[in-house]
C-alpha atoms as a PDB file:
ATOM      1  CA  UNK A   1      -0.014 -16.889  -2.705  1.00  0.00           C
ATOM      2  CA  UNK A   2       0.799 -13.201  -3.303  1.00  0.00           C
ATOM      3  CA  UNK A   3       0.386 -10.611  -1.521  1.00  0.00           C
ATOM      4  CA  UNK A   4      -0.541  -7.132  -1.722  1.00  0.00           C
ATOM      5  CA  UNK A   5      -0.288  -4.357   0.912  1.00  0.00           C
ATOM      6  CA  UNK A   6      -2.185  -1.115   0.675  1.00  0.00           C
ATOM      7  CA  UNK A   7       0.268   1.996   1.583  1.00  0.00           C
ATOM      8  CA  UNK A   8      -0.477   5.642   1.573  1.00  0.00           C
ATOM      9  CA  UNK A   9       1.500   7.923  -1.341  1.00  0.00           C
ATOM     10  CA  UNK A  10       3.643  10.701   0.636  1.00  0.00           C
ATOM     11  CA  UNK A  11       4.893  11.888  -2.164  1.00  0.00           C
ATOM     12  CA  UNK A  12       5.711  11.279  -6.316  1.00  0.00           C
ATOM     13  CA  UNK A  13       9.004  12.087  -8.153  1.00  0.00           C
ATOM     14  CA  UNK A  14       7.868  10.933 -12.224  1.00  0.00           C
ATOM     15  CA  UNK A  15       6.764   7.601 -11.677  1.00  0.00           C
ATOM     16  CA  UNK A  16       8.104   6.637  -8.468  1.00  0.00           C
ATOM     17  CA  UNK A  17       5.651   7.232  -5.279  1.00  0.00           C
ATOM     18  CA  UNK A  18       6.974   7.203  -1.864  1.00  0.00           C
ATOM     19  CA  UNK A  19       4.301   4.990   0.165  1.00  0.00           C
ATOM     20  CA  UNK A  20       3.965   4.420   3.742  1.00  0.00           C
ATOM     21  CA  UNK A  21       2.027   2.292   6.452  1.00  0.00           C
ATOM     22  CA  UNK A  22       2.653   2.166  10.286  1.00  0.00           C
ATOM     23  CA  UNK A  23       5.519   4.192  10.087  1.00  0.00           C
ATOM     24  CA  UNK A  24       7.233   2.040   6.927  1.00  0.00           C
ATOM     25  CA  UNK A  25       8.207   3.795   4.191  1.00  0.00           C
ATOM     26  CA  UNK A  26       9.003   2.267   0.720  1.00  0.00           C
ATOM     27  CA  UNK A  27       9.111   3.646  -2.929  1.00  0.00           C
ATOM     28  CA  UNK A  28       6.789   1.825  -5.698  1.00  0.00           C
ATOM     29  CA  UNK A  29       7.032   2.573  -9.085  1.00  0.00           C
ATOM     30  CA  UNK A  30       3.544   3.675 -10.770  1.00  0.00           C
ATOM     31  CA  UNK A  31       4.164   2.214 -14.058  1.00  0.00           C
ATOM     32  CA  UNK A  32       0.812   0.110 -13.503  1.00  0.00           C
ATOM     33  CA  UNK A  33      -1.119   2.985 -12.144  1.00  0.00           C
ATOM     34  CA  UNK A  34      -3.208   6.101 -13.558  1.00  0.00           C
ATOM     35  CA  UNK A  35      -3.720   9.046 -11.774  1.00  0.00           C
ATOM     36  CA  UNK A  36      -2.475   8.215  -8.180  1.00  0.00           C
ATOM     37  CA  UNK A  37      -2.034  11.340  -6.198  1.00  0.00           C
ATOM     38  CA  UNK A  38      -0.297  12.412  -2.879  1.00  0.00           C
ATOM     39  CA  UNK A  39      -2.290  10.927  -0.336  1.00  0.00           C
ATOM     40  CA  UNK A  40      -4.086   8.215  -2.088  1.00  0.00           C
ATOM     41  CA  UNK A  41      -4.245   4.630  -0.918  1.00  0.00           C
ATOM     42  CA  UNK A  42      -2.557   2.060  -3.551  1.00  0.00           C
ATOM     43  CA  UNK A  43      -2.614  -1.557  -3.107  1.00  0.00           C
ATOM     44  CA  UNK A  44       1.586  -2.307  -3.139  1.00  0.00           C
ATOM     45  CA  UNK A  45       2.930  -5.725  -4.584  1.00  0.00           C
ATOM     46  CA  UNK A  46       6.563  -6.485  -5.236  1.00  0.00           C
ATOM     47  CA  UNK A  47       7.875  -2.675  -5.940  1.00  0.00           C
ATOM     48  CA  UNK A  48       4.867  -1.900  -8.036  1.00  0.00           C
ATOM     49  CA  UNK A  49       1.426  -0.124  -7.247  1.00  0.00           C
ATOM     50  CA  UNK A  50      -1.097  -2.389  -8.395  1.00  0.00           C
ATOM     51  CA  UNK A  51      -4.215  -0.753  -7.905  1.00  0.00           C
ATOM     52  CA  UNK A  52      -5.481   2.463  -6.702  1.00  0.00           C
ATOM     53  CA  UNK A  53      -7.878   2.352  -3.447  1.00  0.00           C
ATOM     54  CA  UNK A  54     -10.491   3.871  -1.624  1.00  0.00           C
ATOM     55  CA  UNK A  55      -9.217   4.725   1.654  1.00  0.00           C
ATOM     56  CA  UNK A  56     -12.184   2.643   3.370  1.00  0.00           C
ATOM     57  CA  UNK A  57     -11.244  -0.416   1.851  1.00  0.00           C
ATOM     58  CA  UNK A  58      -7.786   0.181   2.317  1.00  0.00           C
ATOM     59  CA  UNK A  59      -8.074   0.711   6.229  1.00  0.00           C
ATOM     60  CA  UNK A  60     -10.409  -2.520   6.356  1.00  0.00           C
ATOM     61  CA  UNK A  61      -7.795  -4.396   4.537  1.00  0.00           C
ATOM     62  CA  UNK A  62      -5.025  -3.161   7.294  1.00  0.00           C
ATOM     63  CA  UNK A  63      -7.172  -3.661   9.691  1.00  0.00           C
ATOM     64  CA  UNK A  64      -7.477  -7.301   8.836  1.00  0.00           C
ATOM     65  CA  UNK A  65      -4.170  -7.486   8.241  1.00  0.00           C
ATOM     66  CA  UNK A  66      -2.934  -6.263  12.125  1.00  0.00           C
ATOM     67  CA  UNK A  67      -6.102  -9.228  12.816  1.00  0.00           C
ATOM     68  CA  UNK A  68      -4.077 -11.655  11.481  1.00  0.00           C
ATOM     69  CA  UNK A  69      -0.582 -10.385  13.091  1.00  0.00           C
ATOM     70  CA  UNK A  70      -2.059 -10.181  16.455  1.00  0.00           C
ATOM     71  CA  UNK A  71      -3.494 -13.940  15.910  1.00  0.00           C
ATOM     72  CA  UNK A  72       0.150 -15.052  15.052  1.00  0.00           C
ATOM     73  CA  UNK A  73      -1.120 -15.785  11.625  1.00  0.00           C
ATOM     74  CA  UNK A  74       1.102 -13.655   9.750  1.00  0.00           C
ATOM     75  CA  UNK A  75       4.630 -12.682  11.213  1.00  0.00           C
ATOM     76  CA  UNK A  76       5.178  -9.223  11.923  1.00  0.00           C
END
């Protein structure tokens, strides 16, 4: 199974974002990805953005995610 973790850009140097989430930071290259800005939500998978997100779904999908964490589903 793969998966993806949405992160907030914090900032873009070419096509490298820095993205972070709960105080995590990591870069992601946006080779896959049009028009992400500073502040957008992108869905994160192996180094790469993905997908660009609305920031609704993207809090629902964290929000699920610290669900599952909490419930000992996924490790921390």
């Amino acid at each position: 199974m793969c998966l993806g973790v949405p992160m907030r850009v914090m900032s873009i140097d070419g096509e490298t974002a820095c993205c972070e989430i709960d105080g995590v930071q990591r870069q992601a290259s946006l080779m896959m990805v049009d028009g992400v800005a500073i502040g957008d939500f992108v869905l994160i998978h192996a180094g790469f953005a993905i997908e660009k997100l609305d920031e609704e779904d993207a809090r629902e999908t964290l929000r699920i995610f610290r669900e599952l964490i909490a419930d000992g589903v996924f490790p921390e």
